[in-house]
PDB file of N, CA and C in Angstrom:
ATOM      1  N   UNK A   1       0.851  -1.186   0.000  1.00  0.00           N
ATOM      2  CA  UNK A   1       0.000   0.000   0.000  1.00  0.00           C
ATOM      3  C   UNK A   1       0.885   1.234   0.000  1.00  0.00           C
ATOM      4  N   UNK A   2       0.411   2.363  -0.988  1.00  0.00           N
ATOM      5  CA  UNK A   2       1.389   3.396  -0.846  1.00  0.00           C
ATOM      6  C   UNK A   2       0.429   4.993  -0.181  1.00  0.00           C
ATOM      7  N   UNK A   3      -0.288   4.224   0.756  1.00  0.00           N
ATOM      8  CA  UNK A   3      -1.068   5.325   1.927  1.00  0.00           C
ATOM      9  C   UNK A   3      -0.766   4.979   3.006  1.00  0.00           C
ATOM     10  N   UNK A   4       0.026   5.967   3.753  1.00  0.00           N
ATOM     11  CA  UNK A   4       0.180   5.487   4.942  1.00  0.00           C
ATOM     12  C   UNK A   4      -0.852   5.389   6.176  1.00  0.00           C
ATOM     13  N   UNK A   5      -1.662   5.886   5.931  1.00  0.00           N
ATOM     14  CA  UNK A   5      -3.521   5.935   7.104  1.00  0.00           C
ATOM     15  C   UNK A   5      -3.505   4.114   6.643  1.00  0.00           C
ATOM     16  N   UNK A   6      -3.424   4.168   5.398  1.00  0.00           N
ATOM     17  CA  UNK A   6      -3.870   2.066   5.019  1.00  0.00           C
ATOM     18  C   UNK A   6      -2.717   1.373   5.776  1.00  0.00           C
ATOM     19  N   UNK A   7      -1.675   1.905   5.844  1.00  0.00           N
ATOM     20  CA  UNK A   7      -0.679   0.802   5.807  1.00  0.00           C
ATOM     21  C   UNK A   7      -0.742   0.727   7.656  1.00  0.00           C
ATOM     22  N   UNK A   8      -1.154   2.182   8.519  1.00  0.00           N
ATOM     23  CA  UNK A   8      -1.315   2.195   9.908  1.00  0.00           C
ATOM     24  C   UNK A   8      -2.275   1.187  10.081  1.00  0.00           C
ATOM     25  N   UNK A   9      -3.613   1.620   9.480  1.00  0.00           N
ATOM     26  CA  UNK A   9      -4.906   0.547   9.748  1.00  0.00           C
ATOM     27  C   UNK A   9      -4.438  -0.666   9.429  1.00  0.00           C
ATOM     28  N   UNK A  10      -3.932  -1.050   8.863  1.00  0.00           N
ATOM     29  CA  UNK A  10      -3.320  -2.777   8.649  1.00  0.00           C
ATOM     30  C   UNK A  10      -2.790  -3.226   9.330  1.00  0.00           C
ATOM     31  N   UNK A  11      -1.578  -2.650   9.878  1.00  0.00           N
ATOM     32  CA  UNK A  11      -1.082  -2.656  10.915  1.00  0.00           C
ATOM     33  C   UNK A  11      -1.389  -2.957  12.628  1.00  0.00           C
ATOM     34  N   UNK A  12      -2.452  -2.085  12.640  1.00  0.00           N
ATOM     35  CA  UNK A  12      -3.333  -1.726  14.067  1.00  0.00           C
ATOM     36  C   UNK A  12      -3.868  -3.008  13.730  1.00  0.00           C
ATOM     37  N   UNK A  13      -4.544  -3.643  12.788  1.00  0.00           N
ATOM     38  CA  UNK A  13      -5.214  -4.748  12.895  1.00  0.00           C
ATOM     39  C   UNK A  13      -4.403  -6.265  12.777  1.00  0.00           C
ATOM     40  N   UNK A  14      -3.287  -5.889  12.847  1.00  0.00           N
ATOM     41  CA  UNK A  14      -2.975  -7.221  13.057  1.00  0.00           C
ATOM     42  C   UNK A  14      -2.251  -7.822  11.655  1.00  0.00           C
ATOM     43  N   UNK A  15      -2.361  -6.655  10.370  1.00  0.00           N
ATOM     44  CA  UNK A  15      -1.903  -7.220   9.148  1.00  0.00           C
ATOM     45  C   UNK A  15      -0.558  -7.580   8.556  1.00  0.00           C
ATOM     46  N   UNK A  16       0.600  -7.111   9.817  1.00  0.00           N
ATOM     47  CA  UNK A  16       2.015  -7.434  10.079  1.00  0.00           C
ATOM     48  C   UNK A  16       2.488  -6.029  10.056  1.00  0.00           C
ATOM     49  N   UNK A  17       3.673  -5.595  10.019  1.00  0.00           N
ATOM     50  CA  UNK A  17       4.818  -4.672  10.605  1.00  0.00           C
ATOM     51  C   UNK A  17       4.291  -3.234   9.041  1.00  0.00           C
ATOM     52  N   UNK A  18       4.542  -1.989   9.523  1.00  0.00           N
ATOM     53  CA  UNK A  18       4.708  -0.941   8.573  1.00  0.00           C
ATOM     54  C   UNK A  18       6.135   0.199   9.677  1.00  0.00           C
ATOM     55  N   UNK A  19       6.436   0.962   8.252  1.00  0.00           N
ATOM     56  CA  UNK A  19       7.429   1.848   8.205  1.00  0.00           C
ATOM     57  C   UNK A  19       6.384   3.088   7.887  1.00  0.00           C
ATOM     58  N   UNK A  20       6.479   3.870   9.404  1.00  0.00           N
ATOM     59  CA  UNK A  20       5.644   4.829   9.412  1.00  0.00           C
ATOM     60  C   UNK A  20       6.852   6.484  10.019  1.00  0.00           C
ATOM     61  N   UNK A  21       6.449   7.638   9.659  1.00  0.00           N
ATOM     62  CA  UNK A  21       7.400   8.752  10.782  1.00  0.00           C
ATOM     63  C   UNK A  21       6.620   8.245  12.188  1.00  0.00           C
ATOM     64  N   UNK A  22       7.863   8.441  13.049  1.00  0.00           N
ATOM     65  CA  UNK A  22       7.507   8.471  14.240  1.00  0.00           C
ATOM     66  C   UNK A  22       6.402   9.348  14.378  1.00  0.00           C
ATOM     67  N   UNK A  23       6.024  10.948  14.295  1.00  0.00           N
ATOM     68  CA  UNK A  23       5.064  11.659  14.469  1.00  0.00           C
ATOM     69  C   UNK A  23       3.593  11.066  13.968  1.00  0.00           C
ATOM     70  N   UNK A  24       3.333  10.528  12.830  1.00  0.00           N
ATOM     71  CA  UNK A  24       2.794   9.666  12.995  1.00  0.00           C
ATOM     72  C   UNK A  24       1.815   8.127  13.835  1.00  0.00           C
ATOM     73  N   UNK A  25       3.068   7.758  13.267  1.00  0.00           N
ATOM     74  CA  UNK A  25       2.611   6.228  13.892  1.00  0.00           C
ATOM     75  C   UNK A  25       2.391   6.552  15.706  1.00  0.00           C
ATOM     76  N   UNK A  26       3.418   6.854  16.034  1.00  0.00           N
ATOM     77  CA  UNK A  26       3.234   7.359  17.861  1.00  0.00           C
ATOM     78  C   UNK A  26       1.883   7.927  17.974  1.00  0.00           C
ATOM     79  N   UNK A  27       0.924   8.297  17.419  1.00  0.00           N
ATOM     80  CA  UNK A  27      -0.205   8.647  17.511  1.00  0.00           C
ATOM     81  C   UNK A  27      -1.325   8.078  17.251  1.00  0.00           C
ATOM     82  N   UNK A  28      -1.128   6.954  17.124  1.00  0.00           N
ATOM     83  CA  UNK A  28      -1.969   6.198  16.142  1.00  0.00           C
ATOM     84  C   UNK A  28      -2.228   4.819  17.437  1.00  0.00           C
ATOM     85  N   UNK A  29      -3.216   4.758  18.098  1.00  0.00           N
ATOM     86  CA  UNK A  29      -3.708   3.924  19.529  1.00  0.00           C
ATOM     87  C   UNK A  29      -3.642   2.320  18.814  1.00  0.00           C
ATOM     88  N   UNK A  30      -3.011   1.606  19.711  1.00  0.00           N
ATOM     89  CA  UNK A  30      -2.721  -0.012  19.377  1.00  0.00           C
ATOM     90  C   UNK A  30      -1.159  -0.264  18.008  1.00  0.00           C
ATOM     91  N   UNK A  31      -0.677   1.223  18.037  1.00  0.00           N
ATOM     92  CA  UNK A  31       0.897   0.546  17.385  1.00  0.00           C
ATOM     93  C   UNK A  31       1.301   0.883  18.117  1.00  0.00           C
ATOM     94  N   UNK A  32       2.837  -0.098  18.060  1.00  0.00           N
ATOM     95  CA  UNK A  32       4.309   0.660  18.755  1.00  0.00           C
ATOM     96  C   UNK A  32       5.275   0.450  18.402  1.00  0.00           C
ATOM     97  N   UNK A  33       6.484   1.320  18.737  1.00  0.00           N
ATOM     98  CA  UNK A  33       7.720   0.989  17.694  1.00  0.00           C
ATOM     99  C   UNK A  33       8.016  -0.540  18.667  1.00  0.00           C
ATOM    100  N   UNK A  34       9.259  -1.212  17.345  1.00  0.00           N
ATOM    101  CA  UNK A  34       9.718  -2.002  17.657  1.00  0.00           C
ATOM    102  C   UNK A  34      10.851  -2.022  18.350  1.00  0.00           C
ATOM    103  N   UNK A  35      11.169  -2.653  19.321  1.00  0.00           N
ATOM    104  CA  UNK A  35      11.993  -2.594  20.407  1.00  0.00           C
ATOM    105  C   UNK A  35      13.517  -2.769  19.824  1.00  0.00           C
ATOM    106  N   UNK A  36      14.892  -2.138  20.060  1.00  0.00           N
ATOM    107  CA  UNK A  36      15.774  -1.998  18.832  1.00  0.00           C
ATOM    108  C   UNK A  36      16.131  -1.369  17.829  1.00  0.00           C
ATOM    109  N   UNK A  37      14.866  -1.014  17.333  1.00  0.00           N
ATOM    110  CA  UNK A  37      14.683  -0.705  15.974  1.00  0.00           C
ATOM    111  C   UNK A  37      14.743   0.860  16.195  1.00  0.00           C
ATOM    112  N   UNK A  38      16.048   1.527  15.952  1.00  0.00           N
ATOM    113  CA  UNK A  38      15.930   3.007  15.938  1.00  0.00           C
ATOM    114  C   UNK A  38      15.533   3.598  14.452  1.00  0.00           C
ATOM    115  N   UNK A  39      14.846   4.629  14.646  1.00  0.00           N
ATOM    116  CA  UNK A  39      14.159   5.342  13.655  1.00  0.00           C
ATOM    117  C   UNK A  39      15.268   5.742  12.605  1.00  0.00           C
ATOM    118  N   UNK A  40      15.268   5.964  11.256  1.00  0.00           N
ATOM    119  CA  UNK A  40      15.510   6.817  10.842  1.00  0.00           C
ATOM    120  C   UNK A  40      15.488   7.760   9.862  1.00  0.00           C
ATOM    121  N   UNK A  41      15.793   8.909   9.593  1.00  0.00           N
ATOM    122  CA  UNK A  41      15.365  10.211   8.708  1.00  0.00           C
ATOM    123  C   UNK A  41      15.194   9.757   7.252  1.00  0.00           C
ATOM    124  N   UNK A  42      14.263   9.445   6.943  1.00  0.00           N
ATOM    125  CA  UNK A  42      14.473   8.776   5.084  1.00  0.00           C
ATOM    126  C   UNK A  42      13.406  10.298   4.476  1.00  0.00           C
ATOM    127  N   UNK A  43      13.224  11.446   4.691  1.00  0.00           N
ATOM    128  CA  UNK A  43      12.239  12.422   4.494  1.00  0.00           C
ATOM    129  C   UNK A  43      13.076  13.956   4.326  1.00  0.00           C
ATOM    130  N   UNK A  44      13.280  14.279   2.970  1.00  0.00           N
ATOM    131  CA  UNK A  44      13.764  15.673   2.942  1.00  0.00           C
ATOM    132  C   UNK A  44      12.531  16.564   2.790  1.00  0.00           C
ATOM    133  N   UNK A  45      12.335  17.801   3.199  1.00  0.00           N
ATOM    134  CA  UNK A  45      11.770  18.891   2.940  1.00  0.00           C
ATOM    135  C   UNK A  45      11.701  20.090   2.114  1.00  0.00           C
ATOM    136  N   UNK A  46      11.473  20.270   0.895  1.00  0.00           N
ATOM    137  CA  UNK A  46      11.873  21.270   0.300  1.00  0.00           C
ATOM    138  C   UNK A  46      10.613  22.386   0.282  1.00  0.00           C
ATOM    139  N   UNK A  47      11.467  23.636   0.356  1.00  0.00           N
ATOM    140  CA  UNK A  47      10.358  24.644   0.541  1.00  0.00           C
ATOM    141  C   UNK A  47      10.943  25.401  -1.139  1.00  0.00           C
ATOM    142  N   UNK A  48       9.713  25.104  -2.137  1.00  0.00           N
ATOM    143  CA  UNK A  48       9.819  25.892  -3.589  1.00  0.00           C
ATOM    144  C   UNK A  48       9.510  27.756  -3.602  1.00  0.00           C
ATOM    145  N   UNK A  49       9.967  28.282  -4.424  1.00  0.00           N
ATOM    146  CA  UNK A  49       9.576  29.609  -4.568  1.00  0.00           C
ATOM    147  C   UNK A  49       9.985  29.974  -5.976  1.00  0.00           C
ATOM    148  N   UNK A  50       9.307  30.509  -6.644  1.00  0.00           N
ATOM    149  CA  UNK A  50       9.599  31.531  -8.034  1.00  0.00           C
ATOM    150  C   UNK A  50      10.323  32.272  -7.888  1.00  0.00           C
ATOM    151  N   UNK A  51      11.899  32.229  -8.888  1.00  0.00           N
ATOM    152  CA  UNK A  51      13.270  32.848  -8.949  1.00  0.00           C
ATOM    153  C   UNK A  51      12.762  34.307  -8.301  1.00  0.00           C
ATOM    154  N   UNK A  52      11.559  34.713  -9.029  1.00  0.00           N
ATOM    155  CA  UNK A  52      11.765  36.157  -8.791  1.00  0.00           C
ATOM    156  C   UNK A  52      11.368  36.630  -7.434  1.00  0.00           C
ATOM    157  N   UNK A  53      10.835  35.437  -6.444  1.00  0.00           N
ATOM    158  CA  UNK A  53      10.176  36.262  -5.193  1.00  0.00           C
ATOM    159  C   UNK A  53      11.191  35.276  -4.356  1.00  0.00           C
ATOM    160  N   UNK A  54      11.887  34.596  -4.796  1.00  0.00           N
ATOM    161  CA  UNK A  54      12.948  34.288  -3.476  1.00  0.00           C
ATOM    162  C   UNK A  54      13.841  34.881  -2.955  1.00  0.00           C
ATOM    163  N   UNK A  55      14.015  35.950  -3.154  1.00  0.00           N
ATOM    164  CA  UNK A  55      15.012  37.294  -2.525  1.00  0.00           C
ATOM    165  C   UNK A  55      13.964  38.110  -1.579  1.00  0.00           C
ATOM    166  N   UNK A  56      11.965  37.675  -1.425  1.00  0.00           N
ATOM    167  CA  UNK A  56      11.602  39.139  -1.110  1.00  0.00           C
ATOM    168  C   UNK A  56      11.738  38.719   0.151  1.00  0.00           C
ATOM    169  N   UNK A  57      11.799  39.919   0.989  1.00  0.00           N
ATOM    170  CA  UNK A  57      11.042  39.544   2.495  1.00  0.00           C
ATOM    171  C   UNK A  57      10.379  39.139   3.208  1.00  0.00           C
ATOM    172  N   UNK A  58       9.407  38.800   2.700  1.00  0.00           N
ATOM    173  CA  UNK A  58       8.285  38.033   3.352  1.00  0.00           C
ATOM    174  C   UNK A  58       8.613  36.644   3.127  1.00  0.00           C
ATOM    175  N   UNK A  59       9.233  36.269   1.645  1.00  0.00           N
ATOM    176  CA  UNK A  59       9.521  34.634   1.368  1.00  0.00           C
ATOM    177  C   UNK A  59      10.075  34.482   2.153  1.00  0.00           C
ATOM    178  N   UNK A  60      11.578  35.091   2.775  1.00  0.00           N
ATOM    179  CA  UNK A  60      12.597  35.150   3.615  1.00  0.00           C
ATOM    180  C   UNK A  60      11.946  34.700   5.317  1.00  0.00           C
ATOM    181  N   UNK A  61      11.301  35.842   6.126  1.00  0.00           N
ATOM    182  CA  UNK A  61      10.654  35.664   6.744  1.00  0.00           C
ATOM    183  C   UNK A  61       9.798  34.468   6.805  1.00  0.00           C
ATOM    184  N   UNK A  62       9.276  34.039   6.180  1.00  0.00           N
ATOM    185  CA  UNK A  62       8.480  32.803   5.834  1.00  0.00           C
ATOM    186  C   UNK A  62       9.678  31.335   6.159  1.00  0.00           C
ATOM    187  N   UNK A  63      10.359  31.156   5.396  1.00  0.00           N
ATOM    188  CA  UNK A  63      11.075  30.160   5.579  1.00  0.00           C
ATOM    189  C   UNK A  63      12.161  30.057   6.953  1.00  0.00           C
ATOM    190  N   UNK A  64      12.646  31.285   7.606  1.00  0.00           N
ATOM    191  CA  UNK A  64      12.760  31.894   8.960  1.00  0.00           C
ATOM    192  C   UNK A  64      11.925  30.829   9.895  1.00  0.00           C
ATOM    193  N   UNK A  65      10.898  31.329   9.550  1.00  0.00           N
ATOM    194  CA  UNK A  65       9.822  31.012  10.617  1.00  0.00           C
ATOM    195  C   UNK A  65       9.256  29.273  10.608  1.00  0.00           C
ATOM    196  N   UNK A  66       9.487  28.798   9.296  1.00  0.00           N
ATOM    197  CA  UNK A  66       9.194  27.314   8.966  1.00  0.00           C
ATOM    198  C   UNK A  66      10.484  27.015   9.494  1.00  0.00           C
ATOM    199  N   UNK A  67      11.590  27.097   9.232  1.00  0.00           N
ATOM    200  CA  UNK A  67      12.950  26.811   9.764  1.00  0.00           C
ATOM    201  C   UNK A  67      12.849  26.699  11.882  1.00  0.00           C
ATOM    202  N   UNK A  68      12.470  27.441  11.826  1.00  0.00           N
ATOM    203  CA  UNK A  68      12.443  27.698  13.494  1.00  0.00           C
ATOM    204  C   UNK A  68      11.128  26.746  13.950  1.00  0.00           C
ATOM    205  N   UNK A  69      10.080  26.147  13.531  1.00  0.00           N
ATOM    206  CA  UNK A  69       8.931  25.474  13.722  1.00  0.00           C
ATOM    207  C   UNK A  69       9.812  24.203  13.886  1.00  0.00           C
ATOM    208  N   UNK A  70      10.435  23.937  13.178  1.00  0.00           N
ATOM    209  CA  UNK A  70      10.375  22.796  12.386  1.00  0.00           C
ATOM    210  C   UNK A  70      11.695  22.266  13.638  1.00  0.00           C
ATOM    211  N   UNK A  71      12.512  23.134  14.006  1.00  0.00           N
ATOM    212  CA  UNK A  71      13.798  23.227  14.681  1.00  0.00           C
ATOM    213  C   UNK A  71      13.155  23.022  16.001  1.00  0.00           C
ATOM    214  N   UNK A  72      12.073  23.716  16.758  1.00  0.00           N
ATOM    215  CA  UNK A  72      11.082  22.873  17.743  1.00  0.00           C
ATOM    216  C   UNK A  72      10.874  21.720  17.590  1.00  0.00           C
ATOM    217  N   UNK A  73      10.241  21.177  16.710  1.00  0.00           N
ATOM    218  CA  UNK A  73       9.774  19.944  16.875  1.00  0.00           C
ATOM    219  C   UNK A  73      10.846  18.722  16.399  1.00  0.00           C
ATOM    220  N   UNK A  74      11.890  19.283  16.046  1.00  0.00           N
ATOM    221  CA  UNK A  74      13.335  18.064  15.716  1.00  0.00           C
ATOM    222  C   UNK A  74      13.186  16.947  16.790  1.00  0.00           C
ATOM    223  N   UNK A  75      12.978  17.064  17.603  1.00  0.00           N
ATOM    224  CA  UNK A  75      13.042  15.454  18.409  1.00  0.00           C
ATOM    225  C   UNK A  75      12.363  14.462  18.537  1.00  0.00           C
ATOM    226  N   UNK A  76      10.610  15.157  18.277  1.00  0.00           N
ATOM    227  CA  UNK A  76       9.469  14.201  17.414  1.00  0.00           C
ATOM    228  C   UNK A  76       9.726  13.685  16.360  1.00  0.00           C
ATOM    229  N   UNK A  77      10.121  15.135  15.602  1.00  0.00           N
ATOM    230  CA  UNK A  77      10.241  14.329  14.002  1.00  0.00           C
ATOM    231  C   UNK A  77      11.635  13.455  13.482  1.00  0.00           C
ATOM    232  N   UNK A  78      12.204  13.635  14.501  1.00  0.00           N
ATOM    233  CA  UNK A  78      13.439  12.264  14.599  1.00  0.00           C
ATOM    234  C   UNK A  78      13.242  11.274  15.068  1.00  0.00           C
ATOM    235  N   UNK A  79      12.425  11.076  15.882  1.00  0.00           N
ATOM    236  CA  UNK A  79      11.503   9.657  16.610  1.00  0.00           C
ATOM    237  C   UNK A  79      12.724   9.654  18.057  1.00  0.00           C
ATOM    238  N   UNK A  80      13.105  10.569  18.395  1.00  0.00           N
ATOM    239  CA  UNK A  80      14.063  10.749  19.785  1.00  0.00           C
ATOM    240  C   UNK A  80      12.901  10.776  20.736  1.00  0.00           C
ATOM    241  N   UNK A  81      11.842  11.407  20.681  1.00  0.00           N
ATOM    242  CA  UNK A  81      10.947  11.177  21.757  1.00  0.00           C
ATOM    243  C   UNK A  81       9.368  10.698  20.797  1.00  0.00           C
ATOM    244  N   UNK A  82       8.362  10.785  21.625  1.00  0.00           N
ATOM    245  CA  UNK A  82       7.190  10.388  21.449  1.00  0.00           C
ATOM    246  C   UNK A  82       6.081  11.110  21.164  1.00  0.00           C
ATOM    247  N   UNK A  83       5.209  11.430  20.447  1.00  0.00           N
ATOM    248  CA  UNK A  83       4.145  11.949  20.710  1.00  0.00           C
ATOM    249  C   UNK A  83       3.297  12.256  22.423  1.00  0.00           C
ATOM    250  N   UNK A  84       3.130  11.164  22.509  1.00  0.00           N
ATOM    251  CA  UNK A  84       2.613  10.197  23.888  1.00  0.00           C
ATOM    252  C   UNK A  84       3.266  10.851  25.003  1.00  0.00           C
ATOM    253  N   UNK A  85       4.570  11.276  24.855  1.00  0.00           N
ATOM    254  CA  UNK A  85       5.493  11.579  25.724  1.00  0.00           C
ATOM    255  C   UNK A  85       4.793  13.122  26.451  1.00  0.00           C
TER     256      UNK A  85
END
């Protein structure tokens, strides 16, 4: 399955093992990671913009501010801690 909501529900039910983000799956009642099994980063992020507005200020500001969100939540979205947690 290439949905991960299908591949959780399969999972939750008993349909054998999925490769989910920690932020994710940690949220998702009746999975859990596997014991051992450390997470890891297979997910780049790209933020697009049109040549001509990637110099303005606000794009700037904008990606600032996604940069700094995103820099909060680094230890979820590394699977270092838990949702749950």
């Amino acid at each position: 399955m290439n949905d991960a909501m299908l591949q959780a529900e399969a999972a939750r039910c008993g349909f054998g093992l999925t490769v989910l983000p920690c932020f994710f799956g940690d949220c998702i009642e009746g999975l859990q990671r596997i014991p051992g099994c450390d997470p890891y980063p297979s997910y780049d992020l790209w933020i697009l913009s049109h040549p001509d507005l990637r110099d303005a200020a606000r794009m700037r500001k904008f990606r600032e501010y996604i940069a700094a969100a995103i820099d909060r939540k680094k230890p979820m979205l590394a699977g270092q801690t838990t949702v749950r947690d």
